[in-house]
Protein backbone atom coordinates (compact mmCIF):
# COMPACT_ATOMS: atom_id res chain seq x y z
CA UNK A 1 63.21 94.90 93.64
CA UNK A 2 60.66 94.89 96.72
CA UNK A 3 61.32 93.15 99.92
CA UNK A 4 58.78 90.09 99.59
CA UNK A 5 56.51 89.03 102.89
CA UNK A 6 58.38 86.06 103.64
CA UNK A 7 61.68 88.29 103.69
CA UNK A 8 60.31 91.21 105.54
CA UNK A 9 59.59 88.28 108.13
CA UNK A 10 62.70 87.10 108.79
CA UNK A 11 64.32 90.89 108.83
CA UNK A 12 61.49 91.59 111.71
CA UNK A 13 62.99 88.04 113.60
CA UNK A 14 66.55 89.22 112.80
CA UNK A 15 66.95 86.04 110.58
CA UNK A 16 69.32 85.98 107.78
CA UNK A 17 67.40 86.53 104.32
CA UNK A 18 68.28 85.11 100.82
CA UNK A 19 68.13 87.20 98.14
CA UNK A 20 67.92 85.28 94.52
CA UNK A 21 70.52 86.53 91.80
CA UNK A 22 69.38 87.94 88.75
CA UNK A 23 72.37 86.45 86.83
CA UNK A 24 74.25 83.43 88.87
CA UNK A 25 77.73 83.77 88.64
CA UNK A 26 80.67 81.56 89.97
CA UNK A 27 82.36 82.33 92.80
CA UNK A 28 86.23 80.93 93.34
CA UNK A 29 87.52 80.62 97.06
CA UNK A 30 90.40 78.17 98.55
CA UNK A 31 88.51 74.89 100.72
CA UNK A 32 90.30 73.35 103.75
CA UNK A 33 93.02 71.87 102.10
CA UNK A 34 94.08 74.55 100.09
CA UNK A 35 92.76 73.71 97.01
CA UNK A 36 91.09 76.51 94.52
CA UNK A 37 87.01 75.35 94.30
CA UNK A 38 84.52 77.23 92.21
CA UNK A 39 80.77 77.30 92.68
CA UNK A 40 77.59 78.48 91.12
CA UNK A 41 76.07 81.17 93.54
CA UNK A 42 72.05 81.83 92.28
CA UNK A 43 71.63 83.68 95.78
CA UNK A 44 73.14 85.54 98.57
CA UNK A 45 72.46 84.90 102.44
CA UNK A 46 72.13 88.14 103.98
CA UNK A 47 72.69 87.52 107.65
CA UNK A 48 71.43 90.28 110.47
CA UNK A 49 74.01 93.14 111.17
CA UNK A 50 76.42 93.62 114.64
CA UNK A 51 77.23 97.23 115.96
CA UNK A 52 81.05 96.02 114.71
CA UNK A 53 79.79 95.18 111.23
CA UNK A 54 78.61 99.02 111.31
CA UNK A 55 82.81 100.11 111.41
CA UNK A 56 83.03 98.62 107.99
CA UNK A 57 81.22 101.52 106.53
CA UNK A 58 83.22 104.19 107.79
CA UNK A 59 86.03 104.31 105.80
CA UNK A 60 83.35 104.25 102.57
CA UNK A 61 83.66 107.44 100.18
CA UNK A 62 80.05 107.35 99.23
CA UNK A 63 76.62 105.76 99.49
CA UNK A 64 77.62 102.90 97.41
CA UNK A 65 80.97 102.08 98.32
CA UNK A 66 79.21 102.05 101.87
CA UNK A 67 76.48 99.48 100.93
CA UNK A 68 79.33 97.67 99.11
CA UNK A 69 81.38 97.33 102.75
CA UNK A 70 77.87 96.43 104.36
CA UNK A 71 77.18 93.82 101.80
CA UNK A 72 80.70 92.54 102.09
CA UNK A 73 80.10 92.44 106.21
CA UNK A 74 76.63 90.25 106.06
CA UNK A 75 77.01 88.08 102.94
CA UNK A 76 79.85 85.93 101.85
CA UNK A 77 80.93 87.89 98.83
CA UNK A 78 84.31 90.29 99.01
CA UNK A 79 84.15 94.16 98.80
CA UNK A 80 85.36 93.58 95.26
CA UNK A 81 82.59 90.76 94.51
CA UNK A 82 79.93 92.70 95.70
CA UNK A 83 80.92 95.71 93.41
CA UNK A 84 81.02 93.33 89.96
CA UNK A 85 77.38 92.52 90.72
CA UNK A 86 74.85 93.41 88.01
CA UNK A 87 73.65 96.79 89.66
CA UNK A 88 69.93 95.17 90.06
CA UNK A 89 71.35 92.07 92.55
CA UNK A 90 73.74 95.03 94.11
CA UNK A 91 70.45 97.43 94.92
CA UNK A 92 68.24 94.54 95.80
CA UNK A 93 70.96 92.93 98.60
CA UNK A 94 71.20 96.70 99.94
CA UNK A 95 68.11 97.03 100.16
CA UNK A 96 68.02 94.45 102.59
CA UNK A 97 70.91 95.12 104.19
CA UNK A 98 69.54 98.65 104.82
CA UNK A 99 66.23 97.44 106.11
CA UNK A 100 67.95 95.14 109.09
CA UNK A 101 69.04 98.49 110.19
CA UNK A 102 67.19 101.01 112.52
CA UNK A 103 66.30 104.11 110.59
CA UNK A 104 68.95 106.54 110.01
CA UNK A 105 71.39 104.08 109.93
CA UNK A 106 71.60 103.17 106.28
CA UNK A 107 72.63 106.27 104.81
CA UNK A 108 74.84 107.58 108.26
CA UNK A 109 71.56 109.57 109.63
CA UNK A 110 71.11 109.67 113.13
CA UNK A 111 67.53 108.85 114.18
């Protein structure tokens, strides 16, 4: 999947981008008051990257266990959410992970 205009725009103003889901799945977390809450996700806010959410990726074995820690730094899903993605959402959330970052960065280069 292609970054679109309108998302390329908001990686140039460091915005956070949504990227629609493929498949919608639900997603289970624990609200305020401890109770268990499930929702229907049909997208994923990817929000701009910090230098700290760059550490997350060091301990990855691997390009895609490292785009699975990035994703899991800049969205809301878990390391282990990110990985039961169908592989098209998981490559298309990468992608624009990867393109918030200066070049070199995404695969560990040094540019």
């Amino acid at each position: 999947m292609a970054i679109t205009p309108e998302q390329q725009a908001k990686i140039d103003a460091d915005e956070p981008v949504d990227v629609p889901l493929s498949k919608p799945f639900k997603l289970k977390s624990v609200d305020q008051r401890g109770e268990l809450e499930e929702r229907e996700i049909t997208f994923v806010t990817v929000r701009p990257p910090l230098g700290e959410d760059l550490y997350a990726t060091d301990k990855a074995k691997g390009e895609a266990q490292k785009a699975g820690r990035l994703i899991a730094q800049l969205t809301e899903l878990s390391f282990g959410q990110a990985g039961r993605l169908p592989a098209r959402d998981f490559a298309a959330i990468g992608e624009i992970c990867a393109a918030f970052l200066p070049a070199g960065e995404a695969t560990g280069g040094t540019s």
